[in-house]
PDB file of N, CA and C in Angstrom:
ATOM      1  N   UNK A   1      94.604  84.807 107.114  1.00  0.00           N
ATOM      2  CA  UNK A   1      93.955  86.089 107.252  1.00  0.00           C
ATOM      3  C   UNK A   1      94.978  87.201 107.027  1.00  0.00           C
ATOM      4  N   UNK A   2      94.493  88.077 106.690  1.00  0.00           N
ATOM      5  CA  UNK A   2      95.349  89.326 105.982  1.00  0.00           C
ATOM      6  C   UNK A   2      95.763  90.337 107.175  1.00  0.00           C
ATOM      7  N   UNK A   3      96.221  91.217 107.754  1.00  0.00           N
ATOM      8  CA  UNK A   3      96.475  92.748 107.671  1.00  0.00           C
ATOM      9  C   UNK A   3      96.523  93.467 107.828  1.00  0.00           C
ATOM     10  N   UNK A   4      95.042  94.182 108.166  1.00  0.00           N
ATOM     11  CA  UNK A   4      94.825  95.167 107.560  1.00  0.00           C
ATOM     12  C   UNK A   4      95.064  96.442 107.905  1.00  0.00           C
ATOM     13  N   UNK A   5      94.880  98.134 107.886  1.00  0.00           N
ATOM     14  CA  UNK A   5      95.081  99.261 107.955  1.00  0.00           C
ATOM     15  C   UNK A   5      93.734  99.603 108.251  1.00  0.00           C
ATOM     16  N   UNK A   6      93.346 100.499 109.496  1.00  0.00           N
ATOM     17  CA  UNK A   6      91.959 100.555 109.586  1.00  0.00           C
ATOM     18  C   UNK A   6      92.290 102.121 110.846  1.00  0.00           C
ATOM     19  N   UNK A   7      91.294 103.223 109.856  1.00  0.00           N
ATOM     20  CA  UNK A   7      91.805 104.540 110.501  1.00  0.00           C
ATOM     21  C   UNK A   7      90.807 104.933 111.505  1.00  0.00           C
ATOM     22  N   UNK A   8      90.429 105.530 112.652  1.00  0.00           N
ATOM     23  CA  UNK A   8      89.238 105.891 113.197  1.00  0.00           C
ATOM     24  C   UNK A   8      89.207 107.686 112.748  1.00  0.00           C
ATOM     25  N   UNK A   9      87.892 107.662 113.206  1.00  0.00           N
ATOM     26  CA  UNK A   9      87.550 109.554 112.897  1.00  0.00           C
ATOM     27  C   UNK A   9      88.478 110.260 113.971  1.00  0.00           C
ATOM     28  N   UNK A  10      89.109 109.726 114.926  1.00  0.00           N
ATOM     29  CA  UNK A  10      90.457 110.689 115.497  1.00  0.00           C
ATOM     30  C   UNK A  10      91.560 110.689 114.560  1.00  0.00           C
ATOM     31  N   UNK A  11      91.607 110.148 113.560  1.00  0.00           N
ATOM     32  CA  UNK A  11      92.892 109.859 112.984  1.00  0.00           C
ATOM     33  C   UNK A  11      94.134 108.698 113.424  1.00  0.00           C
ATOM     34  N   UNK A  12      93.720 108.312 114.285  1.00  0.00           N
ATOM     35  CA  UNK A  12      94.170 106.971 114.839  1.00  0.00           C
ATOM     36  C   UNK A  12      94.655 105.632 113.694  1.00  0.00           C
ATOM     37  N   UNK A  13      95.711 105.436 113.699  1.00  0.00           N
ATOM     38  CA  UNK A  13      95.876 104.075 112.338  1.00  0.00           C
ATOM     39  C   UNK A  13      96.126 102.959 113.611  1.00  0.00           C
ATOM     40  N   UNK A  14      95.566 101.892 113.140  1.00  0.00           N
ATOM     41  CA  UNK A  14      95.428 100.092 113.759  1.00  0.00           C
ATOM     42  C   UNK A  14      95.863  99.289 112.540  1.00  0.00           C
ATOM     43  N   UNK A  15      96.635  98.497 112.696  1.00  0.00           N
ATOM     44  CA  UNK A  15      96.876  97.462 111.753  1.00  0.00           C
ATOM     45  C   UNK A  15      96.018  96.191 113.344  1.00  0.00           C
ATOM     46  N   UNK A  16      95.341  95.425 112.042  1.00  0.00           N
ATOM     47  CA  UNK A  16      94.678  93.953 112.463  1.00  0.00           C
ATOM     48  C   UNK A  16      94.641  93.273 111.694  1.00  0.00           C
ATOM     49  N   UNK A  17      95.125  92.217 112.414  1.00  0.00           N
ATOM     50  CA  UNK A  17      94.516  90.474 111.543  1.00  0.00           C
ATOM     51  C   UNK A  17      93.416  90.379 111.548  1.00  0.00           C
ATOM     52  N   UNK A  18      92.449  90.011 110.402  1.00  0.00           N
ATOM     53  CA  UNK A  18      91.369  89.928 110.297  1.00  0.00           C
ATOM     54  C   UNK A  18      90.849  89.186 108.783  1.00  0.00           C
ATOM     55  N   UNK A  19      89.680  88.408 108.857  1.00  0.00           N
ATOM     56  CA  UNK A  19      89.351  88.293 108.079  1.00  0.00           C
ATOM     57  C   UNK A  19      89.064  89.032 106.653  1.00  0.00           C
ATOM     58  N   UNK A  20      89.505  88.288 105.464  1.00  0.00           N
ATOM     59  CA  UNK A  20      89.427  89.121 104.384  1.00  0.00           C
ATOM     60  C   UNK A  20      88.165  89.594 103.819  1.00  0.00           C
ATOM     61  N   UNK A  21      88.106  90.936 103.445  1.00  0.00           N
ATOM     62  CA  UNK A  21      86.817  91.526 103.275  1.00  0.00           C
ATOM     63  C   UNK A  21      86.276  92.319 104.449  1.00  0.00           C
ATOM     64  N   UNK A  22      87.054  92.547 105.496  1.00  0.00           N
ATOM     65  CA  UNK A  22      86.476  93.568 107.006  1.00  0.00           C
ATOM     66  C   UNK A  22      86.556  94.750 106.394  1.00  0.00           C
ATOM     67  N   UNK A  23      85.562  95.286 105.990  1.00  0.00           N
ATOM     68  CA  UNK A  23      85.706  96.804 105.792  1.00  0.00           C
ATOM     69  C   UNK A  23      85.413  97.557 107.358  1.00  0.00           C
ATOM     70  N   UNK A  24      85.226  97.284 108.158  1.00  0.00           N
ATOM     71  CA  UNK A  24      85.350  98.269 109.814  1.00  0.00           C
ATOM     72  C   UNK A  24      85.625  97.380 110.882  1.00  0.00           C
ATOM     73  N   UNK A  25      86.153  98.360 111.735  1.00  0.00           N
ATOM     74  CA  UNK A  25      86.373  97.208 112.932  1.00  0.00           C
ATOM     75  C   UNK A  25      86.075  98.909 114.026  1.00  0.00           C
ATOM     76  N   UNK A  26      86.157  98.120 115.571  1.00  0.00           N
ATOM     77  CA  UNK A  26      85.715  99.545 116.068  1.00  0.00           C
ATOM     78  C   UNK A  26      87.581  99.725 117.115  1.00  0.00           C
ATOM     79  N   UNK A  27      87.637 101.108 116.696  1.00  0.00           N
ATOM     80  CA  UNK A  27      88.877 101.284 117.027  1.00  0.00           C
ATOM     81  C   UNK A  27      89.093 100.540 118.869  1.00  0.00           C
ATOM     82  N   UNK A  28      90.417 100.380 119.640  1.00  0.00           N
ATOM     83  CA  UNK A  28      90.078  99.690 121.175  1.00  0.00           C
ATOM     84  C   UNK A  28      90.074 101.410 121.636  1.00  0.00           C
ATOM     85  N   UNK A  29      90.822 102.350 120.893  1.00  0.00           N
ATOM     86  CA  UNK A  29      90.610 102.853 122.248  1.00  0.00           C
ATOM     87  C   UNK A  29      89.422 104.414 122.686  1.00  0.00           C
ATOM     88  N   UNK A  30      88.820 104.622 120.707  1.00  0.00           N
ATOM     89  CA  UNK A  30      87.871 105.101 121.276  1.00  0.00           C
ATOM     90  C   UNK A  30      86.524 104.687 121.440  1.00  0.00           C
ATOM     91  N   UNK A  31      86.375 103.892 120.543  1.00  0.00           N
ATOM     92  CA  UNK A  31      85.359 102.835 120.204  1.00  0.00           C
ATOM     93  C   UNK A  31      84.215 102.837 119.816  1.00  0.00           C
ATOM     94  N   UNK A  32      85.128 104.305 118.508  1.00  0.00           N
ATOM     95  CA  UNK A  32      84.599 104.091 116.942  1.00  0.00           C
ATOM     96  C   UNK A  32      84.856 103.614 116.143  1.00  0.00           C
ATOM     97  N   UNK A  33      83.971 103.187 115.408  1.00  0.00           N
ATOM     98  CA  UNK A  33      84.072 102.541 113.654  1.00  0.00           C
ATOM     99  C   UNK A  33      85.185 103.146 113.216  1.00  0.00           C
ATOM    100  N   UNK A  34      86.264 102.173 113.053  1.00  0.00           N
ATOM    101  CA  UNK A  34      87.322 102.738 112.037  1.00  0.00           C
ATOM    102  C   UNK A  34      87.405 102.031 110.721  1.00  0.00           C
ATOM    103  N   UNK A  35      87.554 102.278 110.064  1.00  0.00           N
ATOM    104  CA  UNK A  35      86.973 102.062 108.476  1.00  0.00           C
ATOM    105  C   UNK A  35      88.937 101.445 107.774  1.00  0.00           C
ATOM    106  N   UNK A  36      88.908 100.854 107.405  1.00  0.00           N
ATOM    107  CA  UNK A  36      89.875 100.149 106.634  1.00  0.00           C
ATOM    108  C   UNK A  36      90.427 101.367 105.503  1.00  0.00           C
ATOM    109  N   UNK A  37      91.569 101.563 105.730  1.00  0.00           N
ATOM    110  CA  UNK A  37      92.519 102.056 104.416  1.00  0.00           C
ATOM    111  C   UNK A  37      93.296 101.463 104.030  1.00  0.00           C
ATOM    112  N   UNK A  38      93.987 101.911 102.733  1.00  0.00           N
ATOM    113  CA  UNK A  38      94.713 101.461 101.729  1.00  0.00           C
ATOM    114  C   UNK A  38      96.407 102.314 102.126  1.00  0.00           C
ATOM    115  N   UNK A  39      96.986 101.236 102.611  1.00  0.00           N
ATOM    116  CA  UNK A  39      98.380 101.688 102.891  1.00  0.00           C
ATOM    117  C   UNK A  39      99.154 102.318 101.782  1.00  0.00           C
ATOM    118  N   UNK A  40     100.351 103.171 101.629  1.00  0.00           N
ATOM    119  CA  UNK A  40     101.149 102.306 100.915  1.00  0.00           C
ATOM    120  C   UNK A  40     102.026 101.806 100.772  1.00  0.00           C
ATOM    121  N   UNK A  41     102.722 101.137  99.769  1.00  0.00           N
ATOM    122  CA  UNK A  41     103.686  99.840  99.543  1.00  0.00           C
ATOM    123  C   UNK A  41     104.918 100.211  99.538  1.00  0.00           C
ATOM    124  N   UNK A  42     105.534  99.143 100.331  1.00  0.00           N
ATOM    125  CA  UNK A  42     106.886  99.351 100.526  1.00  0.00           C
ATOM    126  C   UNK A  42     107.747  98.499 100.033  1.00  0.00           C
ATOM    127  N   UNK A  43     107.314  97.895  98.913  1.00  0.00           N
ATOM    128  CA  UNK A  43     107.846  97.372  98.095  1.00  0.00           C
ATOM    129  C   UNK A  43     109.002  98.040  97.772  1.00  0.00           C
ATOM    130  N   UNK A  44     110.350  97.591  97.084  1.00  0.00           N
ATOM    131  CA  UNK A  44     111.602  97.916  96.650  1.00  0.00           C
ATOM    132  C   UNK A  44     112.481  97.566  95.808  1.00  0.00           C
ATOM    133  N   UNK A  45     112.808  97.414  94.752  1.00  0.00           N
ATOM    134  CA  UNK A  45     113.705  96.672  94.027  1.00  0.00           C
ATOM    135  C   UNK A  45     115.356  97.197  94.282  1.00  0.00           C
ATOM    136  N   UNK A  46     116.138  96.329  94.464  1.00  0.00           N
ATOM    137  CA  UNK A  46     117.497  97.220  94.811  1.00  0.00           C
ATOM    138  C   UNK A  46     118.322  95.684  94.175  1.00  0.00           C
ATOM    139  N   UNK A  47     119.384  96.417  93.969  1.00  0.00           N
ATOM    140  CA  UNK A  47     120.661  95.300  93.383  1.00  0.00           C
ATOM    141  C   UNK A  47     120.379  95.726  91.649  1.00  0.00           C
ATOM    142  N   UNK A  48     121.004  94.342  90.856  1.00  0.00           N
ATOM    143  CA  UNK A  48     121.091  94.652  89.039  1.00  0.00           C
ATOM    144  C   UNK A  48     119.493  94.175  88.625  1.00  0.00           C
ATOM    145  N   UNK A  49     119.235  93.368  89.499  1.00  0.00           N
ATOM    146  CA  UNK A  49     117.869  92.900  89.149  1.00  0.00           C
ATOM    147  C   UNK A  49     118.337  91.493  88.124  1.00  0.00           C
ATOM    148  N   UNK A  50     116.699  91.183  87.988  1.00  0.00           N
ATOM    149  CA  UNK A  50     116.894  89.458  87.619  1.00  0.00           C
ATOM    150  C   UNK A  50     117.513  89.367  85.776  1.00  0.00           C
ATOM    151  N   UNK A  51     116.761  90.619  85.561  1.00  0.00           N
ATOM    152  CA  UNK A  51     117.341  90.434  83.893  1.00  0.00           C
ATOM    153  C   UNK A  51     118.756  90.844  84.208  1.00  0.00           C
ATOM    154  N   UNK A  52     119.536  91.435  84.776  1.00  0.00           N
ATOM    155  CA  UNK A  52     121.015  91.104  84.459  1.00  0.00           C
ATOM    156  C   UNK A  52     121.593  90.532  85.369  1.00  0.00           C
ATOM    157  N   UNK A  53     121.250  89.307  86.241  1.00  0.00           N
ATOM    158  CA  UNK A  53     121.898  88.632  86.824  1.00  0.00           C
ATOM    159  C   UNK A  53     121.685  87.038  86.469  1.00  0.00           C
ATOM    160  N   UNK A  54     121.357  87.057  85.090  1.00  0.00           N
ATOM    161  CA  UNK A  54     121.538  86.137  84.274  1.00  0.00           C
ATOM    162  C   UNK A  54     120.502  85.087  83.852  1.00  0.00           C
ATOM    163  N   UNK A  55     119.719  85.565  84.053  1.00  0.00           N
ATOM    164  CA  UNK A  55     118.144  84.859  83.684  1.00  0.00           C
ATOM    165  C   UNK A  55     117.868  85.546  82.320  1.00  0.00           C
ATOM    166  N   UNK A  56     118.409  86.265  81.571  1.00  0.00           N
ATOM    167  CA  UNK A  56     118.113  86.549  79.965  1.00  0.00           C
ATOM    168  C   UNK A  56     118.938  85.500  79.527  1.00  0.00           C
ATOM    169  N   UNK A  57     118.582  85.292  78.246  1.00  0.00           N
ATOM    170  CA  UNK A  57     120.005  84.771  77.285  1.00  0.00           C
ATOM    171  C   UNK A  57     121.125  85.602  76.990  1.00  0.00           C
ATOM    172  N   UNK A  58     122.412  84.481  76.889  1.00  0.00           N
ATOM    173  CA  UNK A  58     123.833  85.132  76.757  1.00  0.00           C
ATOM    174  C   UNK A  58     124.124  85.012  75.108  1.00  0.00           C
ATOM    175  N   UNK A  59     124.853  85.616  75.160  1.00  0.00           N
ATOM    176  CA  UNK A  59     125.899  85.275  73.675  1.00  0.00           C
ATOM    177  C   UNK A  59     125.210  85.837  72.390  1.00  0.00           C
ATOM    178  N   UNK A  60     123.770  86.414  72.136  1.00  0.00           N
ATOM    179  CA  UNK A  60     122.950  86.499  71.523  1.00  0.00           C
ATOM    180  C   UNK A  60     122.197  85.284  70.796  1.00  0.00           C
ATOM    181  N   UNK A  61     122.134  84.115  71.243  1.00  0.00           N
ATOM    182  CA  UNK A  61     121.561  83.105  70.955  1.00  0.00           C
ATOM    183  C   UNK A  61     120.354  83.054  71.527  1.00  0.00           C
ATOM    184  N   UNK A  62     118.946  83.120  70.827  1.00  0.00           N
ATOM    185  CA  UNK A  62     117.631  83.207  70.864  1.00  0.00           C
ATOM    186  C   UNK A  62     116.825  81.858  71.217  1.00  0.00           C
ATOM    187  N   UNK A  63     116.369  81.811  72.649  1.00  0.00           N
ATOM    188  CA  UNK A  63     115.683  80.608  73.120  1.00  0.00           C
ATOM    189  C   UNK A  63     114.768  79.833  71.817  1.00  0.00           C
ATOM    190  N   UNK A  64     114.465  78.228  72.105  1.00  0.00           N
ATOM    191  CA  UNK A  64     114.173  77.883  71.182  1.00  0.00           C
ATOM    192  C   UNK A  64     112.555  77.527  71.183  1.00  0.00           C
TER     193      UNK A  64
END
């Protein structure tokens, strides 16, 4: 089970585990419908990364 981000009409954010596909859950502490949002990602790439830490070809010799 996923996740998820789920805001109430106070502005309140809940992250819950929940089955995939919950579009509402009711917030605990006012206990309204808070409706699922879309976070965002904190994804990151940092360092040379995979193409130059040697997963391309060297020497200019072209895979076969």
């Amino acid at each position: 089970m996923p996740v998820y981000e789920f805001e109430c009409p106070h502005g309140k954010i809940i992250e819950e585990l929940v089955p995939m596909g919950t579009e509402e859950i009711v917030c605990p502490e006012c206990r309204q419908p808070a409706k699922r949002i879309i976070s965002p990602c904190t994804f990151t790439l940092k360092g040379g990364g995979w193409y130059a830490d040697g997963y391309a070809a060297k020497g200019g010799t072209k895979p076969r």
